[in-house]
C-alpha atoms as a PDB file:
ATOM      1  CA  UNK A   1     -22.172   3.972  -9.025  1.00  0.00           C
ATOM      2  CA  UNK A   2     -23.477   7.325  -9.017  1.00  0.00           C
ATOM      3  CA  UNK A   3     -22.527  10.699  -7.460  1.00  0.00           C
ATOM      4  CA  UNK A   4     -21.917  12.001  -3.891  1.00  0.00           C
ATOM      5  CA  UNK A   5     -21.867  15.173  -5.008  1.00  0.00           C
ATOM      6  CA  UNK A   6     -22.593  17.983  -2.107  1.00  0.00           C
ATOM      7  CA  UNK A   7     -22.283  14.630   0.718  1.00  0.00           C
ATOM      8  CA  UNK A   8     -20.251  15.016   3.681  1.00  0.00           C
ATOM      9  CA  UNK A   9     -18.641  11.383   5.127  1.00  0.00           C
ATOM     10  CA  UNK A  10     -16.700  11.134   8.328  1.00  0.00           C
ATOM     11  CA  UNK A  11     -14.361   8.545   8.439  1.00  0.00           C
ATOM     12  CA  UNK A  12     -12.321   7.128  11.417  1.00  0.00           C
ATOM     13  CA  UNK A  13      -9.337   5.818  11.125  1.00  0.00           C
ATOM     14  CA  UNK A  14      -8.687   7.721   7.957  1.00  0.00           C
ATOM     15  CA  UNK A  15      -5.224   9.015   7.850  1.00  0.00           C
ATOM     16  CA  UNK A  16      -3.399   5.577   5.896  1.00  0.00           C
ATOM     17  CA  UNK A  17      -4.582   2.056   4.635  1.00  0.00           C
ATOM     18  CA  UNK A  18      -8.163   0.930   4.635  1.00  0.00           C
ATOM     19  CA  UNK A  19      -9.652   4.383   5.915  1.00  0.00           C
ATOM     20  CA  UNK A  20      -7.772   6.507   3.829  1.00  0.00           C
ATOM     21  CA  UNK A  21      -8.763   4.577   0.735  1.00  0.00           C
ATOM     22  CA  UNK A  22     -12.513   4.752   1.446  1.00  0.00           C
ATOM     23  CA  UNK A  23     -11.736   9.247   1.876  1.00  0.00           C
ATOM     24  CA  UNK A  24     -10.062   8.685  -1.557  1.00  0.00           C
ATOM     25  CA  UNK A  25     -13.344   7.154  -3.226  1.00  0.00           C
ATOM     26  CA  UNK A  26     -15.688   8.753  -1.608  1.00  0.00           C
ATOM     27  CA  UNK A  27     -14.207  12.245  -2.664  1.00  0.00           C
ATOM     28  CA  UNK A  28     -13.192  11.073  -6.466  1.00  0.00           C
ATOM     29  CA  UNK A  29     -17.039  10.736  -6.323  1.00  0.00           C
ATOM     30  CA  UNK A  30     -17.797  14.403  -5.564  1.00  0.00           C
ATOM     31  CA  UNK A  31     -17.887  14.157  -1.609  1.00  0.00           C
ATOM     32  CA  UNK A  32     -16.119  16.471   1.631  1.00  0.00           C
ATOM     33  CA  UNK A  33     -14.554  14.147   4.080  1.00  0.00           C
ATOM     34  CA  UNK A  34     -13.622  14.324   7.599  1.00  0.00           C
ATOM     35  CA  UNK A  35     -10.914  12.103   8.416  1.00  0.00           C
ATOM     36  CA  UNK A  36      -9.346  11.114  12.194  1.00  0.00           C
ATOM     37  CA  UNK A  37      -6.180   9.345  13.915  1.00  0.00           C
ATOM     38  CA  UNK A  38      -4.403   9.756  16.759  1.00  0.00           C
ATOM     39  CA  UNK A  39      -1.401  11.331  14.827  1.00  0.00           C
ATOM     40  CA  UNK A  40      -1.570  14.620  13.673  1.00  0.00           C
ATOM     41  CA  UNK A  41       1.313  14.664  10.875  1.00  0.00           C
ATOM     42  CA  UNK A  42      -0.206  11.742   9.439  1.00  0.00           C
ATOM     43  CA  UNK A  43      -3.359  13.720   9.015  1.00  0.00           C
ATOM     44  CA  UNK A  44      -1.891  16.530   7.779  1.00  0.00           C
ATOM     45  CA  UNK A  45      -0.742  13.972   5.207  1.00  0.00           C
ATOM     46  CA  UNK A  46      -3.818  12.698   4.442  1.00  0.00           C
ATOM     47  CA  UNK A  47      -5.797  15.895   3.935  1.00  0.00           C
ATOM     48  CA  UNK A  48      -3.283  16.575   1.628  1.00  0.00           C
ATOM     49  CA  UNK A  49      -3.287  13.704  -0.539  1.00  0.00           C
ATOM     50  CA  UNK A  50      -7.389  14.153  -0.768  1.00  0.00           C
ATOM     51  CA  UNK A  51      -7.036  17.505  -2.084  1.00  0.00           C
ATOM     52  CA  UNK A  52      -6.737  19.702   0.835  1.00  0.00           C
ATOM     53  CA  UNK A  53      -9.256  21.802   3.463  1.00  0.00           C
ATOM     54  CA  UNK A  54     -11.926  22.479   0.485  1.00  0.00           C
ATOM     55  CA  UNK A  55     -12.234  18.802   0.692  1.00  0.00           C
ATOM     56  CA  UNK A  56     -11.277  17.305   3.712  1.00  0.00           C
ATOM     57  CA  UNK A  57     -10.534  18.127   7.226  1.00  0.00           C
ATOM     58  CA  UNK A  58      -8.849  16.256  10.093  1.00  0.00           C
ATOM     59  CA  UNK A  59      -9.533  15.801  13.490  1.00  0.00           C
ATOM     60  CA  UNK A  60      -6.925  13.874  15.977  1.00  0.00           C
ATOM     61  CA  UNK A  61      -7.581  12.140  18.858  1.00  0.00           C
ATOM     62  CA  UNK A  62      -8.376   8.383  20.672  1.00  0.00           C
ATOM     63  CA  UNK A  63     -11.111   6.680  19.020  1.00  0.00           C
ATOM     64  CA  UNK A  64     -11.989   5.418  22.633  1.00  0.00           C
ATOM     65  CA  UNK A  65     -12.508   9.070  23.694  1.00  0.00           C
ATOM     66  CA  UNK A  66     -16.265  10.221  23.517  1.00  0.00           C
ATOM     67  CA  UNK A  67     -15.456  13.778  23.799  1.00  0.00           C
ATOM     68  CA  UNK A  68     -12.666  13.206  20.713  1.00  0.00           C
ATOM     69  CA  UNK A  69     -15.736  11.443  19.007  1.00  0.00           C
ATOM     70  CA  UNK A  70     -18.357  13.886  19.825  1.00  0.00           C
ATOM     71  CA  UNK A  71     -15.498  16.470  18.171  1.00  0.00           C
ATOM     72  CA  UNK A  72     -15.287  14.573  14.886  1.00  0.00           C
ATOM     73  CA  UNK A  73     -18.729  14.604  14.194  1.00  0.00           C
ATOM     74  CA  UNK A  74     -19.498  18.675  15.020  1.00  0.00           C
ATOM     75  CA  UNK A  75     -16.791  19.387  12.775  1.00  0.00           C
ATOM     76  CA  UNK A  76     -18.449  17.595  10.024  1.00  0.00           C
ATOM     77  CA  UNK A  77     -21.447  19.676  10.729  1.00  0.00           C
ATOM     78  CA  UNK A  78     -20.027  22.618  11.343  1.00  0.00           C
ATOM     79  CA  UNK A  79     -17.369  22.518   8.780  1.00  0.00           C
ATOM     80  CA  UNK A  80     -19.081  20.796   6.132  1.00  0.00           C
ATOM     81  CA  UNK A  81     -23.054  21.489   6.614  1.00  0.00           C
ATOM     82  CA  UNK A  82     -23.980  17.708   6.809  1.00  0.00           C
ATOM     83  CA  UNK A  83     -23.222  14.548   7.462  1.00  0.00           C
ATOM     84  CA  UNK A  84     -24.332  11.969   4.983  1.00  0.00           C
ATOM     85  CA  UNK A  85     -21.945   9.001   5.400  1.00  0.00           C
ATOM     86  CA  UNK A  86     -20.120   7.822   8.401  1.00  0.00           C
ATOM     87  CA  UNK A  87     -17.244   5.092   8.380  1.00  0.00           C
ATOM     88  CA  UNK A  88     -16.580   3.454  11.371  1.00  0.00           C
ATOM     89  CA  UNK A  89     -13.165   2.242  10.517  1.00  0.00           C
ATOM     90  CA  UNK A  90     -11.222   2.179  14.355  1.00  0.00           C
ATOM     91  CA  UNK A  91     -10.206  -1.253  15.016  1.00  0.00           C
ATOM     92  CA  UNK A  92      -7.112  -2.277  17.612  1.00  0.00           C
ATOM     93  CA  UNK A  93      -5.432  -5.957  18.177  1.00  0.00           C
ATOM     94  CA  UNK A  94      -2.873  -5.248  20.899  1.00  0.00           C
ATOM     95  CA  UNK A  95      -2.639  -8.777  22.348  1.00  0.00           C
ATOM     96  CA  UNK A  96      -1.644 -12.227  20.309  1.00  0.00           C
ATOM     97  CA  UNK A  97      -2.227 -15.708  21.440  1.00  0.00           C
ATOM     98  CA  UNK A  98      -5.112 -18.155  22.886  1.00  0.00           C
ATOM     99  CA  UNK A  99      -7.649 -16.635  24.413  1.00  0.00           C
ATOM    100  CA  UNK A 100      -7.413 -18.790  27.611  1.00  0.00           C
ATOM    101  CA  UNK A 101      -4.144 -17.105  28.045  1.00  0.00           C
ATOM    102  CA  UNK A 102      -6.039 -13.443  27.014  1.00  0.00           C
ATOM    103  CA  UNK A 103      -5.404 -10.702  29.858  1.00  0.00           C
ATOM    104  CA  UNK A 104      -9.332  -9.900  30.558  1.00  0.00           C
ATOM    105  CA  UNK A 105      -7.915  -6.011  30.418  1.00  0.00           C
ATOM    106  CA  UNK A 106      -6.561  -6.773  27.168  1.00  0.00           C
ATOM    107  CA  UNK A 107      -9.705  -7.767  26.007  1.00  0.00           C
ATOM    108  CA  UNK A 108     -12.179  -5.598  27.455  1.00  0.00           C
ATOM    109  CA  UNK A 109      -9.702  -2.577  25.714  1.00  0.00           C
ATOM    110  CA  UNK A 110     -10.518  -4.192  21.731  1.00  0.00           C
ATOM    111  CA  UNK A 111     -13.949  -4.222  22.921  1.00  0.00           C
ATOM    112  CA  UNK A 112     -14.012  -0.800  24.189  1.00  0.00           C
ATOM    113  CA  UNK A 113     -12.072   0.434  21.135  1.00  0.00           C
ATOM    114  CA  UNK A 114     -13.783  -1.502  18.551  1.00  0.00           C
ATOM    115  CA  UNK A 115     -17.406  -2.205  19.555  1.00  0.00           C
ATOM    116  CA  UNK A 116     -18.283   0.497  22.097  1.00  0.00           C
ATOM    117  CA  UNK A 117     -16.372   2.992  20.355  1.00  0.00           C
ATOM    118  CA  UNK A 118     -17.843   2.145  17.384  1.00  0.00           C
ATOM    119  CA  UNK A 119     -21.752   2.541  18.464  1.00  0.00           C
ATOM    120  CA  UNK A 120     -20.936   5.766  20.463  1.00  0.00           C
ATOM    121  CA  UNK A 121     -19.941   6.732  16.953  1.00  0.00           C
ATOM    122  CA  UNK A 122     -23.392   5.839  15.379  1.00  0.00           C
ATOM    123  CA  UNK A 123     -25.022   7.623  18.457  1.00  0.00           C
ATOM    124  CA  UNK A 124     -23.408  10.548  18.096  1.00  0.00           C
ATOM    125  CA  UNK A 125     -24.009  10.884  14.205  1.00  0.00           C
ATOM    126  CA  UNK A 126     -27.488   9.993  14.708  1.00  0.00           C
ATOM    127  CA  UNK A 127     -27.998  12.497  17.196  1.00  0.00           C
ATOM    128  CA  UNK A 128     -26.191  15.272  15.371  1.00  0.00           C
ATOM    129  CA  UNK A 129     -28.015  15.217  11.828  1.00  0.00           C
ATOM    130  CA  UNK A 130     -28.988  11.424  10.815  1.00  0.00           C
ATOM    131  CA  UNK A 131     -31.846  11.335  12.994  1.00  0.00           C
ATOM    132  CA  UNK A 132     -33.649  14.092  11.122  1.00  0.00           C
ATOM    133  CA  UNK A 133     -31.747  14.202   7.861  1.00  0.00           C
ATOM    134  CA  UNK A 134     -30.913  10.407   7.128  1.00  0.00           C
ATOM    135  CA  UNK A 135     -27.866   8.687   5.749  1.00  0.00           C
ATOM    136  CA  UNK A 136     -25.660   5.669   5.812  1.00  0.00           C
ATOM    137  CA  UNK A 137     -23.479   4.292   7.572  1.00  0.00           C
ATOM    138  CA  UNK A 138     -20.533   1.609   7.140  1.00  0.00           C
ATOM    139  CA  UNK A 139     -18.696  -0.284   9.505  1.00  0.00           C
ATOM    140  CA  UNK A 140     -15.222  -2.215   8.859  1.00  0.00           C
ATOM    141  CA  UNK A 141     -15.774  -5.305  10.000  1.00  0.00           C
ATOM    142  CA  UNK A 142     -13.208  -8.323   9.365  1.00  0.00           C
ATOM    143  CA  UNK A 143     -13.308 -11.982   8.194  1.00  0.00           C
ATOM    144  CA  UNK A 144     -11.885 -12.888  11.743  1.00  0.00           C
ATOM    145  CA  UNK A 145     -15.287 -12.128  13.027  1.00  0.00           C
ATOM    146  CA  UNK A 146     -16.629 -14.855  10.593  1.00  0.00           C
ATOM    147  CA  UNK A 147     -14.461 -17.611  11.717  1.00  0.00           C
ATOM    148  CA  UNK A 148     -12.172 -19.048  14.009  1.00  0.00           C
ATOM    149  CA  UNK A 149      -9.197 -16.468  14.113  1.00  0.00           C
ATOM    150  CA  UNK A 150      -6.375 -18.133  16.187  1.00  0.00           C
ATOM    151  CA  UNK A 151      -3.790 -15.768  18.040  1.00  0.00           C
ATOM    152  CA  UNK A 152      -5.976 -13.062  17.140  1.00  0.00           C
ATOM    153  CA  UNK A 153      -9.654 -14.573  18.733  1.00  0.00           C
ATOM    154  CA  UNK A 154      -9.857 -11.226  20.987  1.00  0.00           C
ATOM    155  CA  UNK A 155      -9.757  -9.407  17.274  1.00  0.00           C
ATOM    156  CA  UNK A 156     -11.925 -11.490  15.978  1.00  0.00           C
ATOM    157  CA  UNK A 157     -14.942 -12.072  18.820  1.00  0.00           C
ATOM    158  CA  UNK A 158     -15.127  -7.917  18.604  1.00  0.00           C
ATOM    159  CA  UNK A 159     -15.550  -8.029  14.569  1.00  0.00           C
ATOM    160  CA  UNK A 160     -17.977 -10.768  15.050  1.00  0.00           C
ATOM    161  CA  UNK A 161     -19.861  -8.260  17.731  1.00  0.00           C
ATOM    162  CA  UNK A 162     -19.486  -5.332  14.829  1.00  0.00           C
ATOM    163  CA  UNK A 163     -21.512  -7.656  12.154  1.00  0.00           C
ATOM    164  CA  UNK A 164     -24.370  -8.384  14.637  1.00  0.00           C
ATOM    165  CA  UNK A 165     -24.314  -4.807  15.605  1.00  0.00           C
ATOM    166  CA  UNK A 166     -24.991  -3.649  12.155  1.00  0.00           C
ATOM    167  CA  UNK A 167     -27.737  -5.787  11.636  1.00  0.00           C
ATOM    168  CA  UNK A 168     -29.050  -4.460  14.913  1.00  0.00           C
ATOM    169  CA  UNK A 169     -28.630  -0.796  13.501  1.00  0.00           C
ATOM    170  CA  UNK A 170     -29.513  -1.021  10.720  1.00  0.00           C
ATOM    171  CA  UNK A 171     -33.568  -2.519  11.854  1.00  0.00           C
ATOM    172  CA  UNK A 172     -33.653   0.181  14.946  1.00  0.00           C
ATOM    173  CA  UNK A 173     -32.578   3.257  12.370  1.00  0.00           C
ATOM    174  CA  UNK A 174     -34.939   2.283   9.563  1.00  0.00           C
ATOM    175  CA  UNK A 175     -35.699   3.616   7.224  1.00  0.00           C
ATOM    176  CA  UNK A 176     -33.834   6.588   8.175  1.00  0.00           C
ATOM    177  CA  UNK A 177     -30.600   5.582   8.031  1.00  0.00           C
ATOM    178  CA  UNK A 178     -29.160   2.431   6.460  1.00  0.00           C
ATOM    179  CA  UNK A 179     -26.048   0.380   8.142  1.00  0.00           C
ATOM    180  CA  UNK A 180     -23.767  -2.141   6.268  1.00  0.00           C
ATOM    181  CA  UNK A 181     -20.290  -3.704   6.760  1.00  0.00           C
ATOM    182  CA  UNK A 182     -17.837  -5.041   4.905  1.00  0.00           C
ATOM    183  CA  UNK A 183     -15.492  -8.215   6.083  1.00  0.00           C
ATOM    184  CA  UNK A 184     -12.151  -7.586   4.695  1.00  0.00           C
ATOM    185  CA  UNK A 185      -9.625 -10.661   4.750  1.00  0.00           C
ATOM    186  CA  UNK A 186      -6.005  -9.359   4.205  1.00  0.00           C
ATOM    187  CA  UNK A 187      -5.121  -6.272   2.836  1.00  0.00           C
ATOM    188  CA  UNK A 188      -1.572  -5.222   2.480  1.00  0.00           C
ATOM    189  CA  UNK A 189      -2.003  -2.430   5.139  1.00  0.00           C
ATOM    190  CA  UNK A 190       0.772  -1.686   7.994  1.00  0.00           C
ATOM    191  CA  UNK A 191      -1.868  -3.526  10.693  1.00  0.00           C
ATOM    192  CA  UNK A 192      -2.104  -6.408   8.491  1.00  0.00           C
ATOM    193  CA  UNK A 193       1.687  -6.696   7.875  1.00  0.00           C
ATOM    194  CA  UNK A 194       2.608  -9.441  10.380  1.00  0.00           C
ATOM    195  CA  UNK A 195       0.114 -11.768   8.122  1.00  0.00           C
ATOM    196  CA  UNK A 196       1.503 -11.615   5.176  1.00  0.00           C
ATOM    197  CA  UNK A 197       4.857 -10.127   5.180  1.00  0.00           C
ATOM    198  CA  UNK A 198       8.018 -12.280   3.970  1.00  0.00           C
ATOM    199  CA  UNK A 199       5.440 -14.760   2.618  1.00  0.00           C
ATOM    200  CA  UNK A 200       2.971 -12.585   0.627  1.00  0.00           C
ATOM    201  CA  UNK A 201       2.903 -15.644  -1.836  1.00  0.00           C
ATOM    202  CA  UNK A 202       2.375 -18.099   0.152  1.00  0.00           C
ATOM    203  CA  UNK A 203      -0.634 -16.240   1.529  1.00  0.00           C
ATOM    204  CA  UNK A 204      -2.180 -15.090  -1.446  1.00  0.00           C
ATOM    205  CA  UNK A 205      -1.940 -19.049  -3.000  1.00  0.00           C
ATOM    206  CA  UNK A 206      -4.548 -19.527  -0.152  1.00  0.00           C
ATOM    207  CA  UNK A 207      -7.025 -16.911  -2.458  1.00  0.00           C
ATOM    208  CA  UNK A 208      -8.930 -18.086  -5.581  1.00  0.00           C
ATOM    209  CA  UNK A 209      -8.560 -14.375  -7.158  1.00  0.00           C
ATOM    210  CA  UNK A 210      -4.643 -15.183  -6.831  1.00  0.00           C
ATOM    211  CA  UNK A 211      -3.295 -12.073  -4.283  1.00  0.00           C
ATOM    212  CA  UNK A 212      -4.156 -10.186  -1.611  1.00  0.00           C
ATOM    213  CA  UNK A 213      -6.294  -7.204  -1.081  1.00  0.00           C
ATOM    214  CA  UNK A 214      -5.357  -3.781  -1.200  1.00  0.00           C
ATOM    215  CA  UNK A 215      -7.203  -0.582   0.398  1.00  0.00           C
ATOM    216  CA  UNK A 216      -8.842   0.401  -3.177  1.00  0.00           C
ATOM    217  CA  UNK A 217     -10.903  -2.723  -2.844  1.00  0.00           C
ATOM    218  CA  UNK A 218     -12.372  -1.811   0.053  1.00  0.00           C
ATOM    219  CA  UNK A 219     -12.390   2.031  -0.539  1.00  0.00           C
ATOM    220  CA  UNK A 220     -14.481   1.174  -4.098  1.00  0.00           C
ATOM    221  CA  UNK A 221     -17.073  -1.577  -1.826  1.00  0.00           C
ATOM    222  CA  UNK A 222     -17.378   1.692   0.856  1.00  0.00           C
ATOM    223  CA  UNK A 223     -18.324   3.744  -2.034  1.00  0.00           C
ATOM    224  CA  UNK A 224     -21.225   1.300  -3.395  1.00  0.00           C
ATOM    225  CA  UNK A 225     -22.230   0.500   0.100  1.00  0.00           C
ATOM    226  CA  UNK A 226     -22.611   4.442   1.380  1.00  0.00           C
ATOM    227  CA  UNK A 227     -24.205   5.371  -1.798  1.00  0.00           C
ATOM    228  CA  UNK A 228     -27.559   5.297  -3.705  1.00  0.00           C
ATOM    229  CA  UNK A 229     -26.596   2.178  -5.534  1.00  0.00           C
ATOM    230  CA  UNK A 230     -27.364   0.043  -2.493  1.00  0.00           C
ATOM    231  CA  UNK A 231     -30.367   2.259  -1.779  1.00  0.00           C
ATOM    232  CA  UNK A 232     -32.245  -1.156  -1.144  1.00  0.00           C
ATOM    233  CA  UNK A 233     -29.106  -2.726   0.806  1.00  0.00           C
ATOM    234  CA  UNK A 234     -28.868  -2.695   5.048  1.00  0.00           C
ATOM    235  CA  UNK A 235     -28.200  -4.626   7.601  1.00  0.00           C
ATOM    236  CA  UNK A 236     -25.585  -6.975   5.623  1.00  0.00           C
ATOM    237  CA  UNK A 237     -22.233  -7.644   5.914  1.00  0.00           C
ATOM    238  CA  UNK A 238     -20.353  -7.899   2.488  1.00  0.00           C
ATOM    239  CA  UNK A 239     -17.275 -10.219   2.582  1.00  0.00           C
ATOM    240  CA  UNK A 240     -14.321  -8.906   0.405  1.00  0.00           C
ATOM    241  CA  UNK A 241     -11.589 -11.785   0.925  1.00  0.00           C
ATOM    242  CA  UNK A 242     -10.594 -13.042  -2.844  1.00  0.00           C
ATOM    243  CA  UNK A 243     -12.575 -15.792  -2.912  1.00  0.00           C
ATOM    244  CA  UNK A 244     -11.286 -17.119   0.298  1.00  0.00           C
ATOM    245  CA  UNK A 245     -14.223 -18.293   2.288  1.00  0.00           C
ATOM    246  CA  UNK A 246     -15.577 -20.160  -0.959  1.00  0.00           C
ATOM    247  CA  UNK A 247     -12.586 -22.747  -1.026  1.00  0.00           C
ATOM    248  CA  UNK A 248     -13.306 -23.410   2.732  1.00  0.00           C
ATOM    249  CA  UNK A 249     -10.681 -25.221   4.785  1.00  0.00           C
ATOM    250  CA  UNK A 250      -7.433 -26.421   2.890  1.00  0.00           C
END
């Protein structure tokens, strides 16, 4: 896969599960990581577990908040030199149930957090260093934004904006900068818990592979995706769901 030796990622979302697992492979492969949340213990935690301030560095604050975003990405800079790799990772379901019944408020929040929070991230990056210096850039998308997600269709409509907005990206910053995404379906992460947990065999039956993802798979997919392995890869969307898509409907 390469080295990512003297690289500098920022990743959102990075202090546990999903984002914290793409930090882990991205600095086993030689790079400096800056890593945000909203909770500053759990950062503390997570610099920790990557090695320390040599290696990583957190920032806290809302995802939702340009100024918090604008932060995140000058430290990387600043701290760090560059800015390489960014990981769009922020994603928020706070309501569950039909959509007809959806509070519009509800909604418009996932979309704020998830979508516009997610390109003010790019524009920021890309206004910072990418622009002149290049890079890549991956966003965690989901398979609810692939299919019908019921309960969770707010969730979902706002992934399915994320995997048009890559392929948006990723022809407006070309060839400067590539974009990708990956679609994970469920990983045993604390967000993902009320999908699986007390019937994490029942669920995993529903996957050809035969259980259900963990953050490593995604972390290792982040790693190929930022890095000069998929030199020739943008604008795609790479599904990481154990085979689930291929059976189709049960």
């Amino acid at each position: 896969m390469g080295t990512l030796e003297g690289r500098t990622a920022l990743v959102t979302g990075g202090s546990r599960g999903i984002g914290l697992a793409i930090a882990r492979s991205l600095v086993a492969r030689g790079a400096r990581v800056v890593v945000t949340g909203r909770k500053p213990d759990a950062l503390a935690e997570a610099v920790s577990a990557l090695g320390g301030p040599e290696v990583a560095v957190a920032v806290a604050g809302n995802a939702g908040d340009a100024e918090h975003r604008a932060e995140a990405v000058r430290t990387a800079v600043d701290t760090f030199g560059s800015l390489e790799m960014l990981v769009g990772n922020v994603g928020i379901n706070p309501v569950y149930g039909p959509l007809v019944d959806l509070s519009l408020d509800g909604f418009r929040k996932i979309l704020d957090t998830n979508v516009v929070g997610t390109l003010g991230l790019v524009q920021e990056a890309w206004r910072a260093w990418m622009a002149e210096h290049g890079g890549s850039v991956l966003v965690v998308a989901s398979v609810a934004g692939l299919k019908a997600s019921p309960m969770i269709g707010g969730y979902g409509v706002s992934k399915a904006a994320l995997v048009n907005l890559v392929t948006q990206l990723a022809v407006e910053l070309g060839p400067t900068v590539r974009v990708n995404a990956v679609a994970p379906a469920v990983v045993k992460t604390r967000f993902a818990g009320a999908l699986y947990e007390g019937r994490e065999a029942e669920v995993a039956a529903q996957y050809p592979v035969g259980r259900l993802g963990v953050p490593e798979d995604v972390g290792e997919a982040a790693a190929y995706l930022l890095g000069d392995g998929a030199g020739w890869v943008t604008g795609q969307t790479l599904v990481l769901d154990g085979g689930a898509l291929s059976r189709g409907p049960s």
